[in-house]
N, C-alpha and C. Protein backbone atom coordinates (compact mmCIF):
# COMPACT_ATOMS: atom_id res chain seq x y z
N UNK A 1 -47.17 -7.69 81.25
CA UNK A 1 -46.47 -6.45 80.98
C UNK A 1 -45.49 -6.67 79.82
N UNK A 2 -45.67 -6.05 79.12
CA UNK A 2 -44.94 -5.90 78.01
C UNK A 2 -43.32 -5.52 78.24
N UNK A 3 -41.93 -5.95 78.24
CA UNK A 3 -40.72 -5.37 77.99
C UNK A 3 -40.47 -4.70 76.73
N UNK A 4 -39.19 -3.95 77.14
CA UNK A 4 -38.93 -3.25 75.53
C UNK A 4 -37.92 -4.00 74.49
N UNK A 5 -37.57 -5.03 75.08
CA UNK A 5 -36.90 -5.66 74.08
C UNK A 5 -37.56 -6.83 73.26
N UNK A 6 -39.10 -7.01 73.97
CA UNK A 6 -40.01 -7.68 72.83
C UNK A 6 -40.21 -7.62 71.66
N UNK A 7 -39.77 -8.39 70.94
CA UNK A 7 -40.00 -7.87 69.43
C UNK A 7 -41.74 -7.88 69.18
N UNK A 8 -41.72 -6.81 68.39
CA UNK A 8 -43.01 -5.87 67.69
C UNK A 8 -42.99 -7.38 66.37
N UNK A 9 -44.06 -7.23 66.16
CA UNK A 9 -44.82 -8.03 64.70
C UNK A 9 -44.22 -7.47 63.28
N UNK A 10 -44.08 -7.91 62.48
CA UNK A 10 -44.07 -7.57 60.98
C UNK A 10 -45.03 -6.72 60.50
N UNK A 11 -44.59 -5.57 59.91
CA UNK A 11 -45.71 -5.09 59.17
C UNK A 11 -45.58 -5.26 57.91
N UNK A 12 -46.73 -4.90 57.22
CA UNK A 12 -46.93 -5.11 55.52
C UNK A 12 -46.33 -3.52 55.10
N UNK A 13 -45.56 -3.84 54.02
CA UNK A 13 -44.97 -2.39 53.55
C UNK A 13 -45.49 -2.42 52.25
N UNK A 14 -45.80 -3.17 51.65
CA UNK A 14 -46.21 -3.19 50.39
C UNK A 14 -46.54 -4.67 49.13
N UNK A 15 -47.93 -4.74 48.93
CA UNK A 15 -47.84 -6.21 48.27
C UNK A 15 -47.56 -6.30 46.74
N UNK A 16 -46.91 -6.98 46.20
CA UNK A 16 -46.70 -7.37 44.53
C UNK A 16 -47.50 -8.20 43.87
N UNK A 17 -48.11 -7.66 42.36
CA UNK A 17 -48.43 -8.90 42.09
C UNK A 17 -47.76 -10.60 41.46
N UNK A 18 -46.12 -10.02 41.14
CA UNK A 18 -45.18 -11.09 40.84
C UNK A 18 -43.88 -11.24 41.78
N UNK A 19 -43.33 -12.61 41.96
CA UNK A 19 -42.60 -12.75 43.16
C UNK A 19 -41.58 -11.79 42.99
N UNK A 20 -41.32 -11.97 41.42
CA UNK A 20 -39.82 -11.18 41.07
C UNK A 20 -39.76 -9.91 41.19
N UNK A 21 -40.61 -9.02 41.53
CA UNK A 21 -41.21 -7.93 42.08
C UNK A 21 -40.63 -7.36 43.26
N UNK A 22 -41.40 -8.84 43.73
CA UNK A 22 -40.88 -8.47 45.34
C UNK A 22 -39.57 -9.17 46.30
N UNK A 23 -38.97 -9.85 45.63
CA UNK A 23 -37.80 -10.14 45.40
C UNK A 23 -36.70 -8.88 45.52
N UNK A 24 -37.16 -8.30 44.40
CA UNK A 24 -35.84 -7.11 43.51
C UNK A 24 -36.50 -5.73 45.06
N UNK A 25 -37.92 -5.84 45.15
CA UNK A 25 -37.79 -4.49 46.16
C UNK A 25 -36.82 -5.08 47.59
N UNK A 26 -37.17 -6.34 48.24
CA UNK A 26 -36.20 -6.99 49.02
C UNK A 26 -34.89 -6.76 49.01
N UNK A 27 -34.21 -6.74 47.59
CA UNK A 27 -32.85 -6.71 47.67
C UNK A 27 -32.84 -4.83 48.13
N UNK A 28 -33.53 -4.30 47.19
CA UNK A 28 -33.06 -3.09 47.75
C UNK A 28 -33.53 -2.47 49.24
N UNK A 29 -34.27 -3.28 49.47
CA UNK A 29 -34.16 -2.56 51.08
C UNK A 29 -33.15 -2.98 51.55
N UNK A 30 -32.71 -4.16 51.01
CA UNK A 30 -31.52 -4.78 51.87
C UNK A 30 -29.77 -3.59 51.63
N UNK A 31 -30.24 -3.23 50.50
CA UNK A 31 -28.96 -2.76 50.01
C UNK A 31 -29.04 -1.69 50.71
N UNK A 32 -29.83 -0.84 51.31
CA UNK A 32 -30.26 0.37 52.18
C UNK A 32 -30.02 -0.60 54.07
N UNK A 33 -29.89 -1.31 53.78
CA UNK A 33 -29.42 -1.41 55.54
C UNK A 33 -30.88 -2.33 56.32
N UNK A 34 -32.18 -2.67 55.41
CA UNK A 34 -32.85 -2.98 56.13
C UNK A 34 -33.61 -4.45 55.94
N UNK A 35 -33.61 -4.81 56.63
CA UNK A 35 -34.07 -6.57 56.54
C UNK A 35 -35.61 -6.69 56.55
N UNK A 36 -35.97 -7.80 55.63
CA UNK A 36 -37.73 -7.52 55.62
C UNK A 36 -37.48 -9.11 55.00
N UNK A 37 -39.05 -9.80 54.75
CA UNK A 37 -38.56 -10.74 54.17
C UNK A 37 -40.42 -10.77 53.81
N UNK A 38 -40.56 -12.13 52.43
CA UNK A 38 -41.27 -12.34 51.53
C UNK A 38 -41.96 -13.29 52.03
N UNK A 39 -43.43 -12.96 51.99
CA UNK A 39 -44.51 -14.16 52.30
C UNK A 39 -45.51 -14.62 51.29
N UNK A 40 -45.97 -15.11 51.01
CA UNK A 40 -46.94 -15.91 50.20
C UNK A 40 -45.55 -16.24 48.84
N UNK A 41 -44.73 -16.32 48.33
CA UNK A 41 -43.76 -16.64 47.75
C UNK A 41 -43.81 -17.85 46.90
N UNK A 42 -44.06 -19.07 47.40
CA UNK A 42 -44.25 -20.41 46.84
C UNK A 42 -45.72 -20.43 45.98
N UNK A 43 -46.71 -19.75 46.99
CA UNK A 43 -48.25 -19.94 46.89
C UNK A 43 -48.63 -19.00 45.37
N UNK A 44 -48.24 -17.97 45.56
CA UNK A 44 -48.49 -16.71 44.02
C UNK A 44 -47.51 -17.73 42.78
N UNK A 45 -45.87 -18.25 43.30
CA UNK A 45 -45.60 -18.43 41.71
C UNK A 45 -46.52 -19.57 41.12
N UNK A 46 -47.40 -20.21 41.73
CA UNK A 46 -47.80 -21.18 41.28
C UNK A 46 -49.42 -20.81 40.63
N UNK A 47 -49.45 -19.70 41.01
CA UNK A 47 -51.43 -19.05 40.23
C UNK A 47 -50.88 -17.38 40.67
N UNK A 48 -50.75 -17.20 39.44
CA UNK A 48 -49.76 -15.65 38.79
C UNK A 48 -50.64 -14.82 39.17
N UNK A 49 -50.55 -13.71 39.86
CA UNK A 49 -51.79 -12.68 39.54
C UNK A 49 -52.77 -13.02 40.64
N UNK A 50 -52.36 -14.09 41.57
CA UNK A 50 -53.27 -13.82 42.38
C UNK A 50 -53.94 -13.24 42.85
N UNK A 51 -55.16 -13.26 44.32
CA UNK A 51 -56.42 -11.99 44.64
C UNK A 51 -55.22 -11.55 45.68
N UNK A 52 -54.02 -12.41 46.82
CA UNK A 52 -53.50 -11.55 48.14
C UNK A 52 -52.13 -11.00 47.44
N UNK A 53 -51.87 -11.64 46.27
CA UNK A 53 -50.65 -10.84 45.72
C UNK A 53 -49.37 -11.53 47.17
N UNK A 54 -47.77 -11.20 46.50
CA UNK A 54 -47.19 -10.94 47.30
C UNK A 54 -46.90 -10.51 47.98
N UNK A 55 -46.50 -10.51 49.57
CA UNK A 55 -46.26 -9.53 50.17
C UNK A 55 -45.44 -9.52 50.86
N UNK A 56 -44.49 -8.02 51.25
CA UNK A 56 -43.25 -7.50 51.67
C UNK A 56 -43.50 -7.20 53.07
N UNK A 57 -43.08 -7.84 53.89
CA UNK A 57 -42.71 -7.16 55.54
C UNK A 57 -41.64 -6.93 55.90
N UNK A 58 -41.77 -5.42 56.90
CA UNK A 58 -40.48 -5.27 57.62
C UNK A 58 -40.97 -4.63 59.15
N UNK A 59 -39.67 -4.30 59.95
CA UNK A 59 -40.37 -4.16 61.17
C UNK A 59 -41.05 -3.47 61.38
N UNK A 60 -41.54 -2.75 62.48
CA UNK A 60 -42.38 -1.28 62.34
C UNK A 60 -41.40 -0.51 62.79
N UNK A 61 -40.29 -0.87 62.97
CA UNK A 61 -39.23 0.75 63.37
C UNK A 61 -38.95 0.83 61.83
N UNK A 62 -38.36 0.54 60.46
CA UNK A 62 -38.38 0.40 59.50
C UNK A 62 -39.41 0.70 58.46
N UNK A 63 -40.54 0.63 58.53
CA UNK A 63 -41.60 0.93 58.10
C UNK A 63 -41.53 2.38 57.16
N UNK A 64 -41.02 3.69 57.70
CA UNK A 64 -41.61 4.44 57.30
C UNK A 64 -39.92 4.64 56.18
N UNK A 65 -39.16 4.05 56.19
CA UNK A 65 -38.08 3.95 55.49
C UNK A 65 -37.70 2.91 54.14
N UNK A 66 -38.48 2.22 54.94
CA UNK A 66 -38.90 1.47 53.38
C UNK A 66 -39.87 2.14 52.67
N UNK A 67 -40.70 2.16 53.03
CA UNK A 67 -41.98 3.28 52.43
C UNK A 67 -40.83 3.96 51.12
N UNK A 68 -40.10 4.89 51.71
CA UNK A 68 -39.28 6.07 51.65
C UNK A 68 -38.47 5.30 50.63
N UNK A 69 -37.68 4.49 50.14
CA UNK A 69 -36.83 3.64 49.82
C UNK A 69 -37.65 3.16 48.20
N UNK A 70 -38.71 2.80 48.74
CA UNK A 70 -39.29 2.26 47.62
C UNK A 70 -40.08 3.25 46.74
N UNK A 71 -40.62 4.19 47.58
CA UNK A 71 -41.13 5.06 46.70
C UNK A 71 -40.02 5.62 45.68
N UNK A 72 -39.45 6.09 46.13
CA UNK A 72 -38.21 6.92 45.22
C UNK A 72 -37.90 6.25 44.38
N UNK A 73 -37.51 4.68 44.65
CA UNK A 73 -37.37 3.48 43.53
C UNK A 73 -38.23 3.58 42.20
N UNK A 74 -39.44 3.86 42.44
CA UNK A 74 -40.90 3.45 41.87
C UNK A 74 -40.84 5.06 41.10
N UNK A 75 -40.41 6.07 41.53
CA UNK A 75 -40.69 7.18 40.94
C UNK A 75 -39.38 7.23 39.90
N UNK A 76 -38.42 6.69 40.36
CA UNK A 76 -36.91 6.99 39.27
C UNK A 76 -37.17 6.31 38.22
N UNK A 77 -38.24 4.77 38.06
CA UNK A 77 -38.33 3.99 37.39
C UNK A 77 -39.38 4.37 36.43
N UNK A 78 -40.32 5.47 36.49
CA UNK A 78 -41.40 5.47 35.76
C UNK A 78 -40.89 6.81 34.90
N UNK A 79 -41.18 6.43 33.67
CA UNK A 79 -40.55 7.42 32.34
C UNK A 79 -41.13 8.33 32.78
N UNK A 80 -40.84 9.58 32.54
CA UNK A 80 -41.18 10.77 32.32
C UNK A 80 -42.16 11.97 30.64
């Protein structure tokens, strides 16, 4: 039986293809209140451009706020 204070798994919110990428989206989830952290990290800086890319997890209560967080990021950033 499952309790409710089991922690839930990591989900994928979004993969990069450079660390520094996913680094800078990290800080800003962080700066928004929410903790996630960086996997494949060591493995991509060393063969750039990899096929799994970097990738960003956070919890699944978080999920749809990072989503939210980053999109807006990604849309303020692209010229008009």
């Amino acid at each position: 039986m499952e309790s409710k204070e089991q922690k839930k798994a990591p989900v994928l919110v979004r993969r990069f293809p450079y660390a520094i990428e996913a680094e800078m989206a990290q800080a800003l989830l962080a700066e928004n209140g929410i903790s996630s952290f960086v996997y494949d990290l060591n493995v991509n800086s060393c063969y750039v451009g990899a096929v799994m890319g970097v990738r960003l997890f956070v919890s699944e209560d978080d999920l749809q706020a990072s989503l939210d967080i980053l999109n807006e990021d990604s849309e303020e950033s692209t010229p008009s």
